[in-house]
N, C-alpha and C. Protein backbone atom coordinates (compact mmCIF):
# COMPACT_ATOMS: atom_id res chain seq x y z
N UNK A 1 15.49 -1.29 -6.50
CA UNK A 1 14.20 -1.09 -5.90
C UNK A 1 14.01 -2.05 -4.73
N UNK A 2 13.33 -1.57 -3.97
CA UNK A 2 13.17 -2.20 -2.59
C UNK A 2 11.82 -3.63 -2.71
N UNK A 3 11.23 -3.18 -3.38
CA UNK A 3 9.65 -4.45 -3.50
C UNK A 3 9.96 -4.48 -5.24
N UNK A 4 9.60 -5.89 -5.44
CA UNK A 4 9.02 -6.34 -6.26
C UNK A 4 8.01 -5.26 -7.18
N UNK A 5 8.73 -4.60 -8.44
CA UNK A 5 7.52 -2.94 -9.48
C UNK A 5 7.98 -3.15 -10.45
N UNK A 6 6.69 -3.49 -11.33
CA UNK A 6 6.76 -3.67 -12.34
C UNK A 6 7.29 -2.31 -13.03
N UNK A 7 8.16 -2.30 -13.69
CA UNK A 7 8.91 -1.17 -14.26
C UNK A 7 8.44 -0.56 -15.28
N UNK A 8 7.57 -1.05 -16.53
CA UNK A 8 6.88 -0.96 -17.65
C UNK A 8 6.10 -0.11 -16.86
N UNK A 9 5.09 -0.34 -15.71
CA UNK A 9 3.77 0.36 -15.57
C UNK A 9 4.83 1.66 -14.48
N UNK A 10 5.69 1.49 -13.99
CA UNK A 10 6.09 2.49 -13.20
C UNK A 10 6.90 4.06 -13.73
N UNK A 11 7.67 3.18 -14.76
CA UNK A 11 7.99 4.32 -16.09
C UNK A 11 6.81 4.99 -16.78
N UNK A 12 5.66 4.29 -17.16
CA UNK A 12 5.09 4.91 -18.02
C UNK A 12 4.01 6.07 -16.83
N UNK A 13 3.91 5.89 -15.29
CA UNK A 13 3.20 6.43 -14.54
C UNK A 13 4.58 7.42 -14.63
N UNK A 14 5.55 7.29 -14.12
CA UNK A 14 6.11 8.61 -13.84
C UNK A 14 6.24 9.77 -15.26
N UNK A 15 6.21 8.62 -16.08
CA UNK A 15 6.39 9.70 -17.51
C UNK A 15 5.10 10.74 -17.82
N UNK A 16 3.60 9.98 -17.30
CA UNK A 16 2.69 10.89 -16.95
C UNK A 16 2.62 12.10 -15.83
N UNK A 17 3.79 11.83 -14.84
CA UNK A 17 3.60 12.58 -13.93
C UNK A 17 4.25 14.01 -14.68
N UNK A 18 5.51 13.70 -15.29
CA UNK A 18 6.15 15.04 -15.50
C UNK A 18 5.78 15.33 -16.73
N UNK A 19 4.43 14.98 -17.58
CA UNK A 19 3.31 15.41 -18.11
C UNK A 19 2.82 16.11 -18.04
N UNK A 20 2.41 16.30 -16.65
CA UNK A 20 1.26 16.89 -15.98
C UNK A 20 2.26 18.29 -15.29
N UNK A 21 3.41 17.98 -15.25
CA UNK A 21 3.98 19.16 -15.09
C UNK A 21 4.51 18.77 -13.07
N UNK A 22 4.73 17.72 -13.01
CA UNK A 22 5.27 17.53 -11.84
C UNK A 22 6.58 17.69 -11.75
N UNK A 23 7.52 17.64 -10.88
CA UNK A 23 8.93 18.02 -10.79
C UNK A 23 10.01 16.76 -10.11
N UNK A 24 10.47 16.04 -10.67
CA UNK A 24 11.58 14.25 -9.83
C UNK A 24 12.04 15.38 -8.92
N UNK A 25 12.21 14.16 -8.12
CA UNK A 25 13.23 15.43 -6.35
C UNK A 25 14.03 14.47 -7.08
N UNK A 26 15.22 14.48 -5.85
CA UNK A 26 16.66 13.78 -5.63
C UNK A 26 15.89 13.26 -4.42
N UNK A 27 14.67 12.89 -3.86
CA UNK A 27 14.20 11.87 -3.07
C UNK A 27 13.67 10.48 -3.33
N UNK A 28 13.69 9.37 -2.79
CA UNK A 28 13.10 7.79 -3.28
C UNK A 28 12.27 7.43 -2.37
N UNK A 29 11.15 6.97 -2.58
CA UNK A 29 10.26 6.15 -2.03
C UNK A 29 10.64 5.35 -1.13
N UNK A 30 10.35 5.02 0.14
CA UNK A 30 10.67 4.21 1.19
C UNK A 30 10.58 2.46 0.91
N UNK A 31 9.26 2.61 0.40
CA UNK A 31 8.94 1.30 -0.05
C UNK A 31 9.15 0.92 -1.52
N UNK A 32 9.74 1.48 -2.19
CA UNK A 32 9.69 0.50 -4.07
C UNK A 32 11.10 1.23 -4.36
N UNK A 33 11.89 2.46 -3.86
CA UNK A 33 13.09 3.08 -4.22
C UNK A 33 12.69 4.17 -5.47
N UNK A 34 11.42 4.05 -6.05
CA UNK A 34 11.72 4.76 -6.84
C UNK A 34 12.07 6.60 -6.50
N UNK A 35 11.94 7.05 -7.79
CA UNK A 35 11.86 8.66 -7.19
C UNK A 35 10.80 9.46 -6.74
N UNK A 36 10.51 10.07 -6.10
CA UNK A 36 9.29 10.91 -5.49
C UNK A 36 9.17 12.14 -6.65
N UNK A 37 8.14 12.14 -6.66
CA UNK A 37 7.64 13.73 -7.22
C UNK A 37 6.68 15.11 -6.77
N UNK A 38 6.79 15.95 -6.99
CA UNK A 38 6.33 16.92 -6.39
C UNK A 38 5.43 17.58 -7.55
N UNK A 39 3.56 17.46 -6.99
CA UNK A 39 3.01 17.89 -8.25
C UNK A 39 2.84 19.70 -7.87
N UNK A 40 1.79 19.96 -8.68
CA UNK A 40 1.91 21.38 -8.51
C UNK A 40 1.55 22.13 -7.55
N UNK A 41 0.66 21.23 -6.74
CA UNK A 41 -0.14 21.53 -5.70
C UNK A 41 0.83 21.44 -4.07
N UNK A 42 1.56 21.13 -4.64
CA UNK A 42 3.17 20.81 -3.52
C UNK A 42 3.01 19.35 -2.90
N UNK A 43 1.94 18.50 -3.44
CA UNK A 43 2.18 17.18 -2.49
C UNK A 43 3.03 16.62 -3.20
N UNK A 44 3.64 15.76 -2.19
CA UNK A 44 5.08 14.67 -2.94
C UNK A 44 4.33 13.28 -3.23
N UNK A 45 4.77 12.81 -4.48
CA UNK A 45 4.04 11.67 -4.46
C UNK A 45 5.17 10.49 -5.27
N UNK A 46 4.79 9.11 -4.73
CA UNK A 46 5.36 8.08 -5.27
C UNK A 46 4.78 7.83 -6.34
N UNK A 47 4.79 7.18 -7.69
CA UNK A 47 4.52 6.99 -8.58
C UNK A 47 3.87 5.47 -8.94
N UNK A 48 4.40 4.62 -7.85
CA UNK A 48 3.87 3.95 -7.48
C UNK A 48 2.65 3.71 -6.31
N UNK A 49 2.93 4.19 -4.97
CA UNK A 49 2.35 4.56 -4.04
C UNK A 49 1.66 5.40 -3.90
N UNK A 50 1.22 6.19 -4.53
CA UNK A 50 0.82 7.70 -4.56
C UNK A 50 1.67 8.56 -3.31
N UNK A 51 0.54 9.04 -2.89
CA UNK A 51 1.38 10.18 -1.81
C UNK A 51 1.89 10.00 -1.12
N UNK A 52 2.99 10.33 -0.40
CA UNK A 52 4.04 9.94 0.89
C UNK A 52 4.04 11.33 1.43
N UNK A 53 4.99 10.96 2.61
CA UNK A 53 4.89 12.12 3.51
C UNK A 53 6.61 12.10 3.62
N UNK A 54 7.13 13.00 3.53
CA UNK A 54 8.57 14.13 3.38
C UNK A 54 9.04 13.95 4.30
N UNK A 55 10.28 12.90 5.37
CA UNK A 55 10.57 12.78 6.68
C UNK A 55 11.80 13.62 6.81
N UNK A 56 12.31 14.22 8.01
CA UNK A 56 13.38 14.80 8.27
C UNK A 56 14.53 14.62 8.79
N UNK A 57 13.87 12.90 9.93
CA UNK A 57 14.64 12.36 10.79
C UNK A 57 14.45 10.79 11.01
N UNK A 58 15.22 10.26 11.40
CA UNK A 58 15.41 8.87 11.41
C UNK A 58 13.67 8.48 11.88
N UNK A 59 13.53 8.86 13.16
CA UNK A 59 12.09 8.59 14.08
C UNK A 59 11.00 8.88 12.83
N UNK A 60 10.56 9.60 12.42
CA UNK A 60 9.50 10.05 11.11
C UNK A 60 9.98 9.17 10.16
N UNK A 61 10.84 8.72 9.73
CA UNK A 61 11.36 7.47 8.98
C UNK A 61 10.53 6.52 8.90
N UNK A 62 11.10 5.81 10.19
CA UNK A 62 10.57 4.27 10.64
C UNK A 62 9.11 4.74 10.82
N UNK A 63 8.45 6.04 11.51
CA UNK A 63 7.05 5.66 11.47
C UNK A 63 6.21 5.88 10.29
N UNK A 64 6.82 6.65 9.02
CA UNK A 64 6.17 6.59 7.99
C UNK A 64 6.65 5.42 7.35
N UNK A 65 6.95 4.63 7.51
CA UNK A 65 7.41 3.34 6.82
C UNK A 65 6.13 2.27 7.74
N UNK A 66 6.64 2.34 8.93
CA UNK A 66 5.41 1.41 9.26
C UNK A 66 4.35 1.95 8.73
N UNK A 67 3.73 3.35 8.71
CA UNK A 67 2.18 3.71 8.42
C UNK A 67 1.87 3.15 7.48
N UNK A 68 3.04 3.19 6.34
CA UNK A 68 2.91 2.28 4.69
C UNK A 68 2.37 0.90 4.88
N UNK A 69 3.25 0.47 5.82
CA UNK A 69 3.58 -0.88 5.86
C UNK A 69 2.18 -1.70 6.59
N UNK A 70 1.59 -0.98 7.49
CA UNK A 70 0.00 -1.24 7.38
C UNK A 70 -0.87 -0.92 6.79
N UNK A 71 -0.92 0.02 6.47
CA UNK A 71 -2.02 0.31 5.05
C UNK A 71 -1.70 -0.72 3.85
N UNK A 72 -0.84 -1.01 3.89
CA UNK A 72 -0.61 -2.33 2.63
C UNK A 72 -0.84 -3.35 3.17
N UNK A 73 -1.05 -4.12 4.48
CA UNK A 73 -1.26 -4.99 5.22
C UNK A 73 -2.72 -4.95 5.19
N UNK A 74 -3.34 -3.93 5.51
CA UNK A 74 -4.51 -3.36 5.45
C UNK A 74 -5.06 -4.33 4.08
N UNK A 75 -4.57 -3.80 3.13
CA UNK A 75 -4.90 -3.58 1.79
C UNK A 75 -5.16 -4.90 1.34
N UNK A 76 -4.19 -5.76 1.79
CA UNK A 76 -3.99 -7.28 1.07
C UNK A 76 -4.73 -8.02 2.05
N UNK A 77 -4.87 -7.95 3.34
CA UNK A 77 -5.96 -8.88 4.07
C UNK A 77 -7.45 -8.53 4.00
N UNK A 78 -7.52 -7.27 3.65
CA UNK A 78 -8.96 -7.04 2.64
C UNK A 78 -9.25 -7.61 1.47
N UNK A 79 -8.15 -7.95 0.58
CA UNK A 79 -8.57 -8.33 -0.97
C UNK A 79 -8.67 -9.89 -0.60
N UNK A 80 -7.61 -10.65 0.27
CA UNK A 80 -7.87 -12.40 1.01
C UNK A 80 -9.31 -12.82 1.58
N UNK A 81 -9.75 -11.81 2.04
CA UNK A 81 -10.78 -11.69 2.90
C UNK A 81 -12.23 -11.58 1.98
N UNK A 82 -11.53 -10.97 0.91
CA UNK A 82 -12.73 -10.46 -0.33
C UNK A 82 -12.97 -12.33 -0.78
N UNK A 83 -11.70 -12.15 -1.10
CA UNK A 83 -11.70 -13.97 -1.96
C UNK A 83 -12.49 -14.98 -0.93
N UNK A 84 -12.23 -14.71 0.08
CA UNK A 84 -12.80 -16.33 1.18
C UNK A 84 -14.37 -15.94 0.87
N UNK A 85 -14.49 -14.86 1.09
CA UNK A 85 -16.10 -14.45 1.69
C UNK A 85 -16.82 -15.18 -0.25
N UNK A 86 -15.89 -14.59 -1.04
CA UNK A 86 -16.55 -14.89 -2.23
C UNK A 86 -16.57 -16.41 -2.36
N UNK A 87 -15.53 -16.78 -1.76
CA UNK A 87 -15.56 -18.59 -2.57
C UNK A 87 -16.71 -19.36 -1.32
N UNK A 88 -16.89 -18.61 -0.28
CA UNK A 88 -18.02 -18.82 0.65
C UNK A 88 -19.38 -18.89 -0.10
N UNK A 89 -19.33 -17.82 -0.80
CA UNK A 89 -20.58 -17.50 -1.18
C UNK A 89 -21.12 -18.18 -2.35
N UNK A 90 -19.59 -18.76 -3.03
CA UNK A 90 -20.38 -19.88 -4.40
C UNK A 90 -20.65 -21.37 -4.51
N UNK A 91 -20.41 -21.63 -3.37
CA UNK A 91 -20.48 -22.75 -2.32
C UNK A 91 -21.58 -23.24 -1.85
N UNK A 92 -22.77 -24.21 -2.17
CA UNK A 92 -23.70 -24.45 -1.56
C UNK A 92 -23.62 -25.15 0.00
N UNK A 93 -22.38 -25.64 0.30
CA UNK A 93 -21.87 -26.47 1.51
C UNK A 93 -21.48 -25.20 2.49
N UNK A 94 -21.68 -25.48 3.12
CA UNK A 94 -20.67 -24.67 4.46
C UNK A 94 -19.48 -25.12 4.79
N UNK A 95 -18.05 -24.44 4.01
CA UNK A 95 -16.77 -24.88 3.93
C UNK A 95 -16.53 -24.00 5.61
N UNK A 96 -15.92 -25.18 6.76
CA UNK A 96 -15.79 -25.12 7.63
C UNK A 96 -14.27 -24.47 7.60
N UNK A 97 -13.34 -24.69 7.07
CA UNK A 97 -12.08 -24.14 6.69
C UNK A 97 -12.25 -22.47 5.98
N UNK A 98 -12.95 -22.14 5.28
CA UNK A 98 -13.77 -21.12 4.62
C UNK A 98 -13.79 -20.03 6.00
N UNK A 99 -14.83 -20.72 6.52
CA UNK A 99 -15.55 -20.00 7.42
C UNK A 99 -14.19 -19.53 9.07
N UNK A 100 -13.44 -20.47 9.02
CA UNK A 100 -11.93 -20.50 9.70
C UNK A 100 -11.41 -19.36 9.17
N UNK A 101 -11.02 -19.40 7.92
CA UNK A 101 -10.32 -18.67 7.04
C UNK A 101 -10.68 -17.03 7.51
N UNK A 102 -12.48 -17.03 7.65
CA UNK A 102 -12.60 -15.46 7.22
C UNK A 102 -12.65 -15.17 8.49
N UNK A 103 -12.55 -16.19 9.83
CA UNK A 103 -12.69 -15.40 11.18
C UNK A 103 -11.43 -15.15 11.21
N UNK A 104 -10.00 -15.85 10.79
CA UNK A 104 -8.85 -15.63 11.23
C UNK A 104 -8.10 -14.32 10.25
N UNK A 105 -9.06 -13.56 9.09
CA UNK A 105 -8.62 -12.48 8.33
C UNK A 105 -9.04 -11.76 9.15
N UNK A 106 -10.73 -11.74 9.51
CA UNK A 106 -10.74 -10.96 10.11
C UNK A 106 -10.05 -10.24 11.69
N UNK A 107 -9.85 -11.17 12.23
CA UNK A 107 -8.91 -10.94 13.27
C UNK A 107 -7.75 -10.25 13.17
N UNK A 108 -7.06 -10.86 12.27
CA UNK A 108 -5.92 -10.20 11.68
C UNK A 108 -6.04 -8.59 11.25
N UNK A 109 -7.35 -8.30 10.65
CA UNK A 109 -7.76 -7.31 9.90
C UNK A 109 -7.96 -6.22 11.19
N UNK A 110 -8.92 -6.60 12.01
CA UNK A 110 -8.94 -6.04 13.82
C UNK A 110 -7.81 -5.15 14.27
N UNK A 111 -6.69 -6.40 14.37
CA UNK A 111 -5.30 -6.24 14.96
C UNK A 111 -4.47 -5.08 14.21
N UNK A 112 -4.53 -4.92 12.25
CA UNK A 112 -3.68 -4.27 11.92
C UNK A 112 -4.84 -2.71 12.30
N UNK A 113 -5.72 -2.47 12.13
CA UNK A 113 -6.58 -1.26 12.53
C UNK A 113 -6.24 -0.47 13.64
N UNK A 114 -6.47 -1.78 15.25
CA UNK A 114 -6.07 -1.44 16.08
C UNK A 114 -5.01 -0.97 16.36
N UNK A 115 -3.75 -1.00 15.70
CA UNK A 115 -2.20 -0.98 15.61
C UNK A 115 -2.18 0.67 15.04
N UNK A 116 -3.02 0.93 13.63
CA UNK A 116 -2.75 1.74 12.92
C UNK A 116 -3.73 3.31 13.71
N UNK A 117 -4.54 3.02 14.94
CA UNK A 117 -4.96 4.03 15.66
C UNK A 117 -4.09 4.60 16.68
N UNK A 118 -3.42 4.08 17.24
CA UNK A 118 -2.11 4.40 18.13
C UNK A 118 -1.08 4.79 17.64
């Protein structure tokens, strides 16, 4: 596997998938390696990731890999950003580092948006 998946929760999600009557390709997930599945409705989905998109060629490759690869960027400088604002908020002081912290997520947060509209 390509990232760090917990295998316990990834087995027992795919074992729900072909539950539900989904179908394993002979395809793997870009990001975790596992196998893709195809539910009934024809979307392909990671079991980890949920849905992915089906590439044909090297170019659709790399850009569905980046699209991942910011939406998870996305994902984790939102939940950092969750934490500062919260440890801001239980704080009777005004943590000057704090307040650093959430202008420089947010910036960051700006930048991956801006990236992911183009």
């Amino acid at each position: 596997m390509n990232e760090e998946v917990d295998k316990d929760k990834a087995v027992k999600k795919m074992s729900e998938l072909l539950r539900s009557g989904a179908v394993m390709l002979d395809q793997t997930c870009p990001l975790c390696g596992l196998p893709l599945f195809k539910l009934r409705s024809g979307e392909v989905v990671c079991s980890i990731h949920g849905p992915v998109r089906v590439v044909k060629s090297e170019s659709e490759a790399i850009e569905a890999t980046t699209s991942a690869v910011l939406n998870e960027a996305e994902k984790l400088i939102s939940m950092k950003l969750y934490s500062a604002l919260k440890r801001l908020s239980e704080n009777e002081d005004v943590d000057e580092y704090e307040l650093k912290r959430v202008v420089y997520l947010l910036d960051i947060l700006e930048r991956v948006r801006r990236i992911k509209k183009t």
